[in-house]
N, C-alpha and C. Protein backbone atom coordinates (compact mmCIF):
# COMPACT_ATOMS: atom_id res chain seq x y z
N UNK A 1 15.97 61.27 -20.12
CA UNK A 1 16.46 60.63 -18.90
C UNK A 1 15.30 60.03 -18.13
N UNK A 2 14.12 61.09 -17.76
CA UNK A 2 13.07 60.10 -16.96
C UNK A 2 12.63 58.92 -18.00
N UNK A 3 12.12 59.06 -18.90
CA UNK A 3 11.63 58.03 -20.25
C UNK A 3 12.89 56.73 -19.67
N UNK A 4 14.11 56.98 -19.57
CA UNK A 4 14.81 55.82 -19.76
C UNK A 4 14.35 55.17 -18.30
N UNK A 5 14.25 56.08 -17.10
CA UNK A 5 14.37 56.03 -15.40
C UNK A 5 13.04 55.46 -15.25
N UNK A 6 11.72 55.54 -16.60
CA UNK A 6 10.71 54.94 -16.18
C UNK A 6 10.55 53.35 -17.31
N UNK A 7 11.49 53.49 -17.89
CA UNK A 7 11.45 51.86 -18.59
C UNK A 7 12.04 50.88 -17.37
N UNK A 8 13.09 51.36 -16.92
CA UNK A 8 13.37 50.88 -16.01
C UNK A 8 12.46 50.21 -14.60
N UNK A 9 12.11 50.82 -14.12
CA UNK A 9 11.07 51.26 -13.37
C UNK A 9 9.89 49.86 -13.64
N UNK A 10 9.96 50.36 -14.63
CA UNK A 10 8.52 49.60 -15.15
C UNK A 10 9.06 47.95 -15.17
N UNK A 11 10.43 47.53 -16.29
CA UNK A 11 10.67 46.76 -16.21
C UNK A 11 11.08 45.59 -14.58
N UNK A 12 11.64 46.84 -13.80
CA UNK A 12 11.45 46.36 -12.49
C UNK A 12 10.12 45.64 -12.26
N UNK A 13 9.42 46.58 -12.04
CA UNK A 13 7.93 45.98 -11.24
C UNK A 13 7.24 44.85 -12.46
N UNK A 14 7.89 44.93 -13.32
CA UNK A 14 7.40 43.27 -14.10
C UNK A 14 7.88 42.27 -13.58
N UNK A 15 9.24 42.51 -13.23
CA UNK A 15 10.10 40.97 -13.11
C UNK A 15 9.73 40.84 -11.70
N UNK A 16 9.62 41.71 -10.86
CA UNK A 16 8.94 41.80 -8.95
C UNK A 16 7.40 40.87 -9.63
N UNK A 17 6.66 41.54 -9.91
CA UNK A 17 5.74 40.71 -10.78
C UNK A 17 6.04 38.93 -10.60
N UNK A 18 6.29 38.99 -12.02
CA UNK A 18 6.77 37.47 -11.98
C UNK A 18 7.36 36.46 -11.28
N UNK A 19 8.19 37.10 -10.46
CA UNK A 19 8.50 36.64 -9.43
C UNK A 19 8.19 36.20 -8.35
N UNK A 20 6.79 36.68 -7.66
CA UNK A 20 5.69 36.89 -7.05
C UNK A 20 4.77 35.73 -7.96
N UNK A 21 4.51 35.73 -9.20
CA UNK A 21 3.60 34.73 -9.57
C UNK A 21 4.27 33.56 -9.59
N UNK A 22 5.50 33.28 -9.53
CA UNK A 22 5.76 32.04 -9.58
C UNK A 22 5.96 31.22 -7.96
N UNK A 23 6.38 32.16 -7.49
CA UNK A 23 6.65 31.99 -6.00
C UNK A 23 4.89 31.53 -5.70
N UNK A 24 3.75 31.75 -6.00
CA UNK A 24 2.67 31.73 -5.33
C UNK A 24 2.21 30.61 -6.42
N UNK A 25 2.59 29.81 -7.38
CA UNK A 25 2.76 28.44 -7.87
C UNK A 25 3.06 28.00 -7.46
N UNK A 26 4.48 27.90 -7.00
CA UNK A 26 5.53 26.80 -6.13
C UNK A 26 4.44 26.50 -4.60
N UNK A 27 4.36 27.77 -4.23
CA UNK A 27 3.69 27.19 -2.47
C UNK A 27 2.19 26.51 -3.00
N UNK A 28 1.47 27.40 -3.69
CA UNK A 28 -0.04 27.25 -3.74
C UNK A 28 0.25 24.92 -3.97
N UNK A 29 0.89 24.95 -5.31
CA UNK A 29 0.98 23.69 -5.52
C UNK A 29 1.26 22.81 -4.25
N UNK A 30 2.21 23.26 -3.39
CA UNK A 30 2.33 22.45 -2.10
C UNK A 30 1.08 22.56 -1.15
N UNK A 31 0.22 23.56 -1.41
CA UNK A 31 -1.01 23.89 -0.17
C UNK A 31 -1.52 21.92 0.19
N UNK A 32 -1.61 22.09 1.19
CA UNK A 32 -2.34 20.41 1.27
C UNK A 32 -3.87 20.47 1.20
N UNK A 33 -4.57 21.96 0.82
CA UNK A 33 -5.79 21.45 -0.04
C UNK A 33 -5.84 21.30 -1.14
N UNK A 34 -5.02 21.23 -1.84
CA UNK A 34 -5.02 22.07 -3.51
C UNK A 34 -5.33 20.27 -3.65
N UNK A 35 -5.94 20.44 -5.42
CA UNK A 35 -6.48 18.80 -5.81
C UNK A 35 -5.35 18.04 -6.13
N UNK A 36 -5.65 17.14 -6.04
CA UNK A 36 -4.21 15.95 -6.83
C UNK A 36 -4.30 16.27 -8.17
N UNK A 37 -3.18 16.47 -9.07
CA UNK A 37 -3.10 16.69 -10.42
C UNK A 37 -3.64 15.16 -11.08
N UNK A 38 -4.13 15.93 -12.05
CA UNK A 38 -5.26 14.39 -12.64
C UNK A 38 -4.40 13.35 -13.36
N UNK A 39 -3.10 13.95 -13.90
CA UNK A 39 -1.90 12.89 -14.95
C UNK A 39 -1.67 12.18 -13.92
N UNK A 40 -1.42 12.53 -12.47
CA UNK A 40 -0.92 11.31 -11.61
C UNK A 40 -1.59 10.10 -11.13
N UNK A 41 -2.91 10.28 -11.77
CA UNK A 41 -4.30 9.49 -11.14
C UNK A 41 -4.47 9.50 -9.69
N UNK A 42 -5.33 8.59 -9.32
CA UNK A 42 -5.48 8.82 -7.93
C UNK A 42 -4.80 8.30 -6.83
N UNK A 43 -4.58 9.41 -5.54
CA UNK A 43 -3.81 8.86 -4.59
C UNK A 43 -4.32 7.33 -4.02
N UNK A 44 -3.13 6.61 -3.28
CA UNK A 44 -3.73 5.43 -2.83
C UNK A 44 -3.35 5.17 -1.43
N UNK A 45 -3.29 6.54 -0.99
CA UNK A 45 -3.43 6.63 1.10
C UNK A 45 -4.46 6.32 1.32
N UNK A 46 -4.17 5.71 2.74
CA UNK A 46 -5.11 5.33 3.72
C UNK A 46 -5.96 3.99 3.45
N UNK A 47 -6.58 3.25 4.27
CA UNK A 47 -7.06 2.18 4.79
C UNK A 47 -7.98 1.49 3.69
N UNK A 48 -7.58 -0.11 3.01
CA UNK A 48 -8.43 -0.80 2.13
C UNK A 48 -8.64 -2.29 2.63
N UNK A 49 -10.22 -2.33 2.36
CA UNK A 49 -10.30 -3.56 2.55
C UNK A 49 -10.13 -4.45 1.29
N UNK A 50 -9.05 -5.79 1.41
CA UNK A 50 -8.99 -6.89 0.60
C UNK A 50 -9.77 -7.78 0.43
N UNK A 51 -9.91 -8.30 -1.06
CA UNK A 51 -10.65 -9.88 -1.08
C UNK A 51 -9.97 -10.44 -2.12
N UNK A 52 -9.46 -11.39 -1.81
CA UNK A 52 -8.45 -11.84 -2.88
C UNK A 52 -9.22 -13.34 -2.90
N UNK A 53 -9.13 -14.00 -4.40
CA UNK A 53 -9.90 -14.76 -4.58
C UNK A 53 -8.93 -16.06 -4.36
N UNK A 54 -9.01 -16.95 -2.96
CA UNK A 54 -7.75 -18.18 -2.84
C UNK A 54 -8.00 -19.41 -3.01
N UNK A 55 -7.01 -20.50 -3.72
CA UNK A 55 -7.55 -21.65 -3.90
C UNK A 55 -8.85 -22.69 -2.74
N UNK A 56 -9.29 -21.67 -1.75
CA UNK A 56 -10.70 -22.61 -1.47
C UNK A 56 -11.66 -21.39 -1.20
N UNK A 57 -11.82 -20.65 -2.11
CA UNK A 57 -12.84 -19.38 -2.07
C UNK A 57 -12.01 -17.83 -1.55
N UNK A 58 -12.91 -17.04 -1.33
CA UNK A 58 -12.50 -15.44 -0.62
C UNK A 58 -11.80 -15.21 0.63
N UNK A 59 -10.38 -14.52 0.49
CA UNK A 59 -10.15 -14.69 1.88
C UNK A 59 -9.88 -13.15 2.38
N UNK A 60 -10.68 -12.23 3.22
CA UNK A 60 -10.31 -10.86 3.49
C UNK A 60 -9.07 -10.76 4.41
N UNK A 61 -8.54 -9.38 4.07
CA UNK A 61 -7.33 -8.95 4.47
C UNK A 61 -7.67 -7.21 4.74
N UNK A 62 -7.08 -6.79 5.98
CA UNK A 62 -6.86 -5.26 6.17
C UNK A 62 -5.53 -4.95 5.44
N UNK A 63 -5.93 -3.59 4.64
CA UNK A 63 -4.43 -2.75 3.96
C UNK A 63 -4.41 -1.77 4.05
N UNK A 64 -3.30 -1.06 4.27
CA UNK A 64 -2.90 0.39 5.06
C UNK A 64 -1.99 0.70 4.02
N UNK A 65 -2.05 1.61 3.48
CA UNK A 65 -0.86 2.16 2.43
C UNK A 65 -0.69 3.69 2.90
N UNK A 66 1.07 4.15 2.74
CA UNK A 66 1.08 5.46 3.57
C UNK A 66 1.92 5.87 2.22
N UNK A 67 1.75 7.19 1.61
CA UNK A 67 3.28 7.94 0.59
C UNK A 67 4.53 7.84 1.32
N UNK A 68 5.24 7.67 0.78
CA UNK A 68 6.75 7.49 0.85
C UNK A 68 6.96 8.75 0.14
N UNK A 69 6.60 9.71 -0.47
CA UNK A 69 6.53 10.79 -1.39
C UNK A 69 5.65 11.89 -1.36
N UNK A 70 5.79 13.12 -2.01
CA UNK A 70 5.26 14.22 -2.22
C UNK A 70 3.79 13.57 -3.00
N UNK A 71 4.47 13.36 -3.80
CA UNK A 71 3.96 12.93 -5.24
C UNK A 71 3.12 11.85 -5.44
N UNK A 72 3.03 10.92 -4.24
CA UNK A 72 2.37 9.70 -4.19
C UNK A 72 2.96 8.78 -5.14
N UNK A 73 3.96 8.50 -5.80
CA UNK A 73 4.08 7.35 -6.12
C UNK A 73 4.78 6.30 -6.12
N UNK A 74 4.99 6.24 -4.39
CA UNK A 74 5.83 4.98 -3.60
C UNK A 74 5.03 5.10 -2.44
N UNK A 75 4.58 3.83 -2.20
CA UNK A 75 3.82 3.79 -0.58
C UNK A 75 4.35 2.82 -0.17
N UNK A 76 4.32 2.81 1.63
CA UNK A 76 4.72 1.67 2.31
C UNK A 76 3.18 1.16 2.41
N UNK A 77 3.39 -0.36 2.16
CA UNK A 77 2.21 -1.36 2.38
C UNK A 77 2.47 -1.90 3.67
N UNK A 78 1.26 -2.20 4.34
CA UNK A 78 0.93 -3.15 5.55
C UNK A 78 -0.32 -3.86 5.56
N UNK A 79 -0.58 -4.86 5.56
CA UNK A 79 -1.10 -5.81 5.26
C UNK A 79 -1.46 -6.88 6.49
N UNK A 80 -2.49 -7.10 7.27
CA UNK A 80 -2.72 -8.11 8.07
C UNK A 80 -3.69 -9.16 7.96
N UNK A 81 -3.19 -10.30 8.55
CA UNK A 81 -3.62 -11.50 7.42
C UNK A 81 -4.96 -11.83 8.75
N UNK A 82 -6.13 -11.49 8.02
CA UNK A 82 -7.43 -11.58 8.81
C UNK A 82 -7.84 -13.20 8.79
N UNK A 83 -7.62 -13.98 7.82
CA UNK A 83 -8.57 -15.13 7.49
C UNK A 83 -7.08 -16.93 7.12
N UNK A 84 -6.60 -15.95 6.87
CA UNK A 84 -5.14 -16.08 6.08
C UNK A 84 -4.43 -17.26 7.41
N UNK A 85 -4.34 -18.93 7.09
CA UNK A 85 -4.04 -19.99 8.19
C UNK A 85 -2.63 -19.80 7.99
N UNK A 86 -1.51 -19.90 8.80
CA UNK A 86 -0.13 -20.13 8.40
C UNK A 86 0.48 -21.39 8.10
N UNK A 87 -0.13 -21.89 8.21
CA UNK A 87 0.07 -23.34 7.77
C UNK A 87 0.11 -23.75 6.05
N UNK A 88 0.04 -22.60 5.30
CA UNK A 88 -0.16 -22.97 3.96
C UNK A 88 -0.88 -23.86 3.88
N UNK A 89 -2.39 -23.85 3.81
CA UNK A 89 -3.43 -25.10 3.57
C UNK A 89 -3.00 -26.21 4.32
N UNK A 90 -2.27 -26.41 5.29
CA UNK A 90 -1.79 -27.69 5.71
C UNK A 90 -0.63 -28.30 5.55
N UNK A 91 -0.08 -27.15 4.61
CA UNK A 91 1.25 -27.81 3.94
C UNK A 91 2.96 -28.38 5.35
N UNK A 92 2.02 -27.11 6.11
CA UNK A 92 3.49 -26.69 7.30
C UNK A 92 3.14 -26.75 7.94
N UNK A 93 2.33 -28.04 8.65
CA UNK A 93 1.70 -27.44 10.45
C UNK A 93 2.45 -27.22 11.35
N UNK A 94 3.79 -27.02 11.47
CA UNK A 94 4.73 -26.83 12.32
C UNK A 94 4.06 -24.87 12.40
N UNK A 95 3.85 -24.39 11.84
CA UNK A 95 3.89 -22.84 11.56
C UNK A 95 2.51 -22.62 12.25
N UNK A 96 2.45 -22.24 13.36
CA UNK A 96 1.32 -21.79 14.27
C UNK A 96 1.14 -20.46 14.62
N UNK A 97 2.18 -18.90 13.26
CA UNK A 97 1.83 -17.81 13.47
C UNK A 97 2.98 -17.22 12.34
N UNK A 98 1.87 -15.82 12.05
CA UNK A 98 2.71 -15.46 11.17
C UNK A 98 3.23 -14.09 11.26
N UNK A 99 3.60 -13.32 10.72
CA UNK A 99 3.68 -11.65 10.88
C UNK A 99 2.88 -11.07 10.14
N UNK A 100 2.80 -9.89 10.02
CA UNK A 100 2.20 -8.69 9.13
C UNK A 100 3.20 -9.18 7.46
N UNK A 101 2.34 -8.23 6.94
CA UNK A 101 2.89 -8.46 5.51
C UNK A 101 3.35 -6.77 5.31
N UNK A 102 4.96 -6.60 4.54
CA UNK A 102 4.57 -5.24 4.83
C UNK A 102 5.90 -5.35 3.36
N UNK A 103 5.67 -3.89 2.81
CA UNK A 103 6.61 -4.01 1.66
C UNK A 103 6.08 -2.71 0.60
N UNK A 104 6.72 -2.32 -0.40
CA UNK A 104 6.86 -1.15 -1.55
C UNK A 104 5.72 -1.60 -2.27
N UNK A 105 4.88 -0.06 -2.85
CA UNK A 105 3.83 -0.35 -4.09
C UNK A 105 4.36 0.95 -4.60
N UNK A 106 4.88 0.67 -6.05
CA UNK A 106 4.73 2.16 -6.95
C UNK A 106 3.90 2.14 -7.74
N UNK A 107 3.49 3.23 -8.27
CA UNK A 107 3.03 3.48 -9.35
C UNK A 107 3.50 3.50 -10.86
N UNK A 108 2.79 2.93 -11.83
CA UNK A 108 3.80 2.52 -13.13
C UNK A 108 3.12 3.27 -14.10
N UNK A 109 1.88 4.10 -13.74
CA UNK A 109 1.04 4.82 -14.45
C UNK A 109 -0.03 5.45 -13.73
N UNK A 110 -0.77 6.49 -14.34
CA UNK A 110 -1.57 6.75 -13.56
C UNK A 110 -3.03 6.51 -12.98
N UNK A 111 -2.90 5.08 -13.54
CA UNK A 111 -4.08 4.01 -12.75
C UNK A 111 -3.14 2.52 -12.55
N UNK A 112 -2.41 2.46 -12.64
CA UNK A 112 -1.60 1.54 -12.84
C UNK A 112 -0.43 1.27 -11.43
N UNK A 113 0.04 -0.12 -10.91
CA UNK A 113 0.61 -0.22 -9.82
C UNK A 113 1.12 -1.23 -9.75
N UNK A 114 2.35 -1.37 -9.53
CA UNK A 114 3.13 -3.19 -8.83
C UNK A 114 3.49 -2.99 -7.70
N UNK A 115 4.09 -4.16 -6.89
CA UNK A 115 4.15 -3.98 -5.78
C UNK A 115 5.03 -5.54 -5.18
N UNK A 116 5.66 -5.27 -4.01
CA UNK A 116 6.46 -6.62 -3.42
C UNK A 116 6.13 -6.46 -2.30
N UNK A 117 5.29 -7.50 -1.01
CA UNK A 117 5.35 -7.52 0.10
C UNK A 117 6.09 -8.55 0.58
N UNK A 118 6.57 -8.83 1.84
CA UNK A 118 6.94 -9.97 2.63
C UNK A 118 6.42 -9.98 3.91
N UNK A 119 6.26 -11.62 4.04
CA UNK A 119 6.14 -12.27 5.43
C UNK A 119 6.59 -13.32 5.86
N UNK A 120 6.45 -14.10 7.23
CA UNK A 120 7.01 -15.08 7.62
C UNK A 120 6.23 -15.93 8.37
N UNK A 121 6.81 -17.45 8.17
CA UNK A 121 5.89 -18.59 8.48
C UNK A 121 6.73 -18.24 10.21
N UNK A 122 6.04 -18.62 11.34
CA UNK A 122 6.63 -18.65 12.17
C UNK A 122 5.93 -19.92 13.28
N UNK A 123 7.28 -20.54 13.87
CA UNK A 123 6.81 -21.33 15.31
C UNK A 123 6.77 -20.97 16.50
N UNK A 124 5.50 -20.55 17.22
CA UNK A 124 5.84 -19.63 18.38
C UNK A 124 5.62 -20.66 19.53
N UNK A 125 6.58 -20.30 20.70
CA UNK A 125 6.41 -21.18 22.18
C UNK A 125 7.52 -21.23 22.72
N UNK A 126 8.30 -21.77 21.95
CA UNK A 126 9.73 -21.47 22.71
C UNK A 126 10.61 -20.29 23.14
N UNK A 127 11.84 -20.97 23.46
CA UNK A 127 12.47 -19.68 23.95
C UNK A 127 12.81 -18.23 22.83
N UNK A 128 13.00 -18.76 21.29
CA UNK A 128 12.24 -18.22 20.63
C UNK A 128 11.78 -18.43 19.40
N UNK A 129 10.85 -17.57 19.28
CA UNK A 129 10.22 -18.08 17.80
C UNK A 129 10.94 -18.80 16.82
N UNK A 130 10.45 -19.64 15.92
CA UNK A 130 11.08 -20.28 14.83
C UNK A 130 10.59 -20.12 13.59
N UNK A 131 11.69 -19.84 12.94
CA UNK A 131 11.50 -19.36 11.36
C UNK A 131 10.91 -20.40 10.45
N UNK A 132 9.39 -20.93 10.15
CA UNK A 132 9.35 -21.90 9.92
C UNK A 132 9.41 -21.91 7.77
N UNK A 133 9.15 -20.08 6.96
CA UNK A 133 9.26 -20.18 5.79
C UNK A 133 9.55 -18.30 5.78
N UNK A 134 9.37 -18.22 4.18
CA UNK A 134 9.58 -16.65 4.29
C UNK A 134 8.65 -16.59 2.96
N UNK A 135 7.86 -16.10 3.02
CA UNK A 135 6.68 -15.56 2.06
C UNK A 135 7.15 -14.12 0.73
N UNK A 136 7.00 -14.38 -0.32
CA UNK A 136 6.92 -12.83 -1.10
C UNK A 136 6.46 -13.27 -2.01
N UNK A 137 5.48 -12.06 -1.68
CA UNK A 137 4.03 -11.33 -2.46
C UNK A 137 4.01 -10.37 -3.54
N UNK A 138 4.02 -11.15 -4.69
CA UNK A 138 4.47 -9.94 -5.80
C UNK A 138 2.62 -9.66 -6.52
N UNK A 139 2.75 -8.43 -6.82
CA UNK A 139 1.14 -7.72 -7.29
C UNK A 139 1.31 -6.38 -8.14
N UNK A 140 0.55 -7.12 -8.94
CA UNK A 140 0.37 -5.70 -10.26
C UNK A 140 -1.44 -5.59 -10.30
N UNK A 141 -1.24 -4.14 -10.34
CA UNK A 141 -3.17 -3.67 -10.42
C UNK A 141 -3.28 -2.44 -11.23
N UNK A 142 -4.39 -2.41 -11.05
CA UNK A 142 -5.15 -1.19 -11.55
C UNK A 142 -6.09 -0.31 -10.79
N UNK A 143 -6.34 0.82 -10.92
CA UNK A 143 -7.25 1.69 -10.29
C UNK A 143 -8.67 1.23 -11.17
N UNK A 144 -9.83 0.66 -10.37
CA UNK A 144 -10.60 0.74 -11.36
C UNK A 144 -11.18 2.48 -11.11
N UNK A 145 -11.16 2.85 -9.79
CA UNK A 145 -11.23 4.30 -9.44
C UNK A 145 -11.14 5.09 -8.41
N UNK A 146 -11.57 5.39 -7.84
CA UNK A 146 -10.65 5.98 -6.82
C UNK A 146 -10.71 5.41 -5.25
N UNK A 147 -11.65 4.28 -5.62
CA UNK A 147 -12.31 3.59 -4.48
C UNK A 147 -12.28 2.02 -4.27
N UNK A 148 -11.66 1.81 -5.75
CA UNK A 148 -11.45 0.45 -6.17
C UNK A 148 -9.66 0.04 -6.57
N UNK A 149 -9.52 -0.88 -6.09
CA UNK A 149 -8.24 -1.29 -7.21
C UNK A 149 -8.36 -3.19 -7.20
N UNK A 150 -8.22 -3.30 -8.62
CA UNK A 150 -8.28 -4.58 -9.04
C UNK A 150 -6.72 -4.95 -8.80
N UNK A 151 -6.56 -6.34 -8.94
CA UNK A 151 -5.35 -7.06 -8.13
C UNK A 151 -5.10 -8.46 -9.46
N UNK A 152 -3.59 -8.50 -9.16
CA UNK A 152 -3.31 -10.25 -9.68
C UNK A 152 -1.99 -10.20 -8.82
N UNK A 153 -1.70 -11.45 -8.29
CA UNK A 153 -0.55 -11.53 -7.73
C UNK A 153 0.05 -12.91 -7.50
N UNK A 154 1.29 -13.65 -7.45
CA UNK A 154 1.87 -14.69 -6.83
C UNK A 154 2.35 -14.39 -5.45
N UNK A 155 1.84 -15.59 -4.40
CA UNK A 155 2.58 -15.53 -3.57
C UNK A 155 3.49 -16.56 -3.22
N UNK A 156 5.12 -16.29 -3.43
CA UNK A 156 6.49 -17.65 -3.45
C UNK A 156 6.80 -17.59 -2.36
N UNK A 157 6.74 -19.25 -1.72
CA UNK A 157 7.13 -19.29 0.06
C UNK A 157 8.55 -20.22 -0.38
N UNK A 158 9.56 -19.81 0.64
CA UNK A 158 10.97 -20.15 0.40
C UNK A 158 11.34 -20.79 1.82
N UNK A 159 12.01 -21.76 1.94
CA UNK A 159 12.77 -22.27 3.12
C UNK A 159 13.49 -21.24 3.66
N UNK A 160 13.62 -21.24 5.38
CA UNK A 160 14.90 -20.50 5.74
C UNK A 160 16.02 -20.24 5.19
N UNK A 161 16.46 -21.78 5.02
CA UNK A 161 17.82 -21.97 4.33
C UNK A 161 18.13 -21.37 3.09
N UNK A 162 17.43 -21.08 2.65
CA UNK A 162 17.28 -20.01 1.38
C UNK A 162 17.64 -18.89 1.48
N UNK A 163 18.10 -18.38 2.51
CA UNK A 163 18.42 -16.87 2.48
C UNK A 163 19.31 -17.55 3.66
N UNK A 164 20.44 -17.73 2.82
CA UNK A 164 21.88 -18.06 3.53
C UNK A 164 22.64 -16.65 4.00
N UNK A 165 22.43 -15.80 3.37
CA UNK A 165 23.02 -14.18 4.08
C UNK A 165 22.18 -13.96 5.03
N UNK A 166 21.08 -14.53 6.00
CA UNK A 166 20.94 -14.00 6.37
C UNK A 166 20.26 -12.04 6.56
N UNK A 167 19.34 -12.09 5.49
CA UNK A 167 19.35 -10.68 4.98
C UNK A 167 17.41 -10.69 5.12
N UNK A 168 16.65 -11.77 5.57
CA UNK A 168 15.40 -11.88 5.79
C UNK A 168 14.06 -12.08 4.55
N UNK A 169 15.58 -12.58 3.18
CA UNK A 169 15.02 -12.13 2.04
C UNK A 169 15.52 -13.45 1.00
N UNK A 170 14.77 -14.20 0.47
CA UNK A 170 15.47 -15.02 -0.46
C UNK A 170 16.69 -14.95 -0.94
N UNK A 171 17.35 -15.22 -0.96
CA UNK A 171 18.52 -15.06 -1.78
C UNK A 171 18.47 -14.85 -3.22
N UNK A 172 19.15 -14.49 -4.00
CA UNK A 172 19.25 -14.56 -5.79
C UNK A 172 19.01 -15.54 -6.47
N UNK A 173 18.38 -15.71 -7.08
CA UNK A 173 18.31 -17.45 -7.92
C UNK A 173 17.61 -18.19 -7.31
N UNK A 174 17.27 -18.20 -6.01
CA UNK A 174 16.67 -19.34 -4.97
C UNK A 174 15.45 -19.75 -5.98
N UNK A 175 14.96 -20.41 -5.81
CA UNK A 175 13.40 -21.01 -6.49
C UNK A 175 12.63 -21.31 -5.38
N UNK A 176 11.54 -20.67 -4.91
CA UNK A 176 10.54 -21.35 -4.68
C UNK A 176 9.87 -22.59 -4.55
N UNK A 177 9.42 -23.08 -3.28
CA UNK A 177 9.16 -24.24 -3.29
C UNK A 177 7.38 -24.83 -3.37
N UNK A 178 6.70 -23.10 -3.35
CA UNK A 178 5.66 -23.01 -3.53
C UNK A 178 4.82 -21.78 -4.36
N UNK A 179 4.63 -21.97 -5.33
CA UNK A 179 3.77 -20.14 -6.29
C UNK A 179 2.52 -20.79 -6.05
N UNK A 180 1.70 -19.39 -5.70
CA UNK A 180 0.71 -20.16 -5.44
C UNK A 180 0.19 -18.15 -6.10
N UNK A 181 -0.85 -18.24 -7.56
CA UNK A 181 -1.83 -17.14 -7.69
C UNK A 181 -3.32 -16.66 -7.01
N UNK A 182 -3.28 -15.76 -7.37
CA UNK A 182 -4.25 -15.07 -6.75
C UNK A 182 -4.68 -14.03 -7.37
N UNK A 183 -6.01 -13.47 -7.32
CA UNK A 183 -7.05 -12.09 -7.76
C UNK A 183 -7.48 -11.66 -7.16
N UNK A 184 -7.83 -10.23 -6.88
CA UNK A 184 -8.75 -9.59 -6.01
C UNK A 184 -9.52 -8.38 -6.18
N UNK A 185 -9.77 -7.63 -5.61
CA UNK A 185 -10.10 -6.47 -5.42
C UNK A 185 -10.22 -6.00 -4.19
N UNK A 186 -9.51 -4.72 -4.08
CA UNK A 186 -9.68 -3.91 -3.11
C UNK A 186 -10.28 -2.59 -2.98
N UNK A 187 -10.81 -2.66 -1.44
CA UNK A 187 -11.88 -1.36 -1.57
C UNK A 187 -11.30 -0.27 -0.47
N UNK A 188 -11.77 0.93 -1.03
CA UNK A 188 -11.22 1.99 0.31
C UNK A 188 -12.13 1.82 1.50
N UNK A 189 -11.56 2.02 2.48
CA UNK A 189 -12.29 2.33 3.61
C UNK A 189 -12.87 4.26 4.03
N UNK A 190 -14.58 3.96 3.59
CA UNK A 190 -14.86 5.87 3.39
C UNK A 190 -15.50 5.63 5.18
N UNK A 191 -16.07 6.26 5.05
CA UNK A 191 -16.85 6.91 6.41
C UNK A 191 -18.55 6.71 6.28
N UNK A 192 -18.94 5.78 7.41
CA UNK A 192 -20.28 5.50 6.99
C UNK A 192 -21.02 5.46 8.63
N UNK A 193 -22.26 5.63 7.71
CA UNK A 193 -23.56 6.63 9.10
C UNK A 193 -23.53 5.40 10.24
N UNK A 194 -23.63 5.90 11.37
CA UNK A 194 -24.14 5.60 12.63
C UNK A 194 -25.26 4.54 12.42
N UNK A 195 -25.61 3.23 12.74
CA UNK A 195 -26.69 2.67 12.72
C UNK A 195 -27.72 3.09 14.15
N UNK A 196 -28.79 2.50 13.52
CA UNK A 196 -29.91 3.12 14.49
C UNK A 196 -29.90 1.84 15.70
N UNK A 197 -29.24 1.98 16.74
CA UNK A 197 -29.68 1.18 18.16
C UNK A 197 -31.11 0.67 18.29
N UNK A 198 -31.03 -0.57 18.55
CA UNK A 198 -31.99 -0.90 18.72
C UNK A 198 -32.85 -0.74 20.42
N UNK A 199 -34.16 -0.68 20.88
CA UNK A 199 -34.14 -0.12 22.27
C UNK A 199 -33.55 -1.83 22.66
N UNK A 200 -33.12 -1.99 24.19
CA UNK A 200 -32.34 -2.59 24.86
C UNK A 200 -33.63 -3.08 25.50
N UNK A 201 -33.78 -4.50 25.30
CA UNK A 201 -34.84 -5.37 26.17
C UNK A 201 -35.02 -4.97 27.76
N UNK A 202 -36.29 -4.92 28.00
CA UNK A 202 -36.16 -4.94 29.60
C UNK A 202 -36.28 -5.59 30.28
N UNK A 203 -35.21 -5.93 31.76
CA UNK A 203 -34.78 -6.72 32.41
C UNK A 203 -36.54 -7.88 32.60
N UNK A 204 -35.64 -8.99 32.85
CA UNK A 204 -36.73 -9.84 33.43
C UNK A 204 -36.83 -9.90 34.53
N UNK A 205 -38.34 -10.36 35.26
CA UNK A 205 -38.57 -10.02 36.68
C UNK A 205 -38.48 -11.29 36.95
């Protein structure tokens, strides 16, 4: 009887056991120090600077990417156009401002990424703004590493009238009235030293 009362016993405090080790997998894996698992490659939060190579040389751009996920592999993009004329080279001078660029990047591997942003040509002054085009930014890259990501992308600008629903988004089938490619690379933004002040001239008498 005890022999049976201590298999028991025993078998208890195994499965209490195991139970306990898996439970301290499940959390430990959620700890927010624990490392990023290496199959997922590297995360792509927080702040990058752009240089995308445009038909009249380099044009920089700020990019902000946040998880949409545990897991990192859906971020919201934001994108502000630093250098970037709204006028399409001249094409639209009616368009004297534009918005942010903002839109989905997943991951398709674990250095690997596509992505869709949108923006808009706009006429500002009046009573109100005018919709002068609607921009989307399609982009596939690569991690070159954890600090880098290489870029190719089209960007297709569409008439208002093109998005007859009303939905802020081309419509189905619409065509483009402009593709225009592009390359780049983007860099993370790390943390860098204090420069040394120079002493401050003294006043003139």
């Amino acid at each position: 009887m005890c022999s049976k009362r201590n298999i028991v016993v025993m078998a208890s405090v195994a499965l209490i056991l195991m139970l306990l080790n898996s439970a301290w997998t499940v959390f430990g894996a959620a700890d927010i120090g624990s490392p990023w698992p290496p199959d997922l490659g590297p995360r792509l939060d927080g702040a990058w600077v752009v240089v995308a190579q445009g038909p009249n040389g380099p044009l920089v751009h700020n990019s902000f990417l946040v998880a949409q996920d545990a897991q990192g592999l859906r971020y919201t993009q934001i994108v502000e156009h630093t250098q970037c004329s709204p006028t399409i080279w001249g094409m639209l001078p009616e368009a004297n401002s534009h918005s942010q660029m903002m839109g989905l990047v997943e991951k398709t591997g674990p250095t690997t990424m596509k992505a869709t942003i949108v923006h808009y040509g706009l006429k500002v002054g009046g009573i109100e703004d005018q919709l002068v085009y609607i921009c989307v930014t399609s982009w596939e890259g690569g991690a070159v590493d954890e600090d880098h990501l290489s870029f190719k992308n089209t960007q297709s600008f569409y008439q208002p009238e093109q998005d007859a629903d009303h939905d802020g988004l081309p419509d189905p089938g619409q065509k483009p009235f402009l593709c225009v490619p592009f390359e780049g690379i983007a860099t993370r933004v790390k943390l860098a030293p204090m420069c040394v002040p120079a002493p401050m001239p003294a006043p003139s008498k």
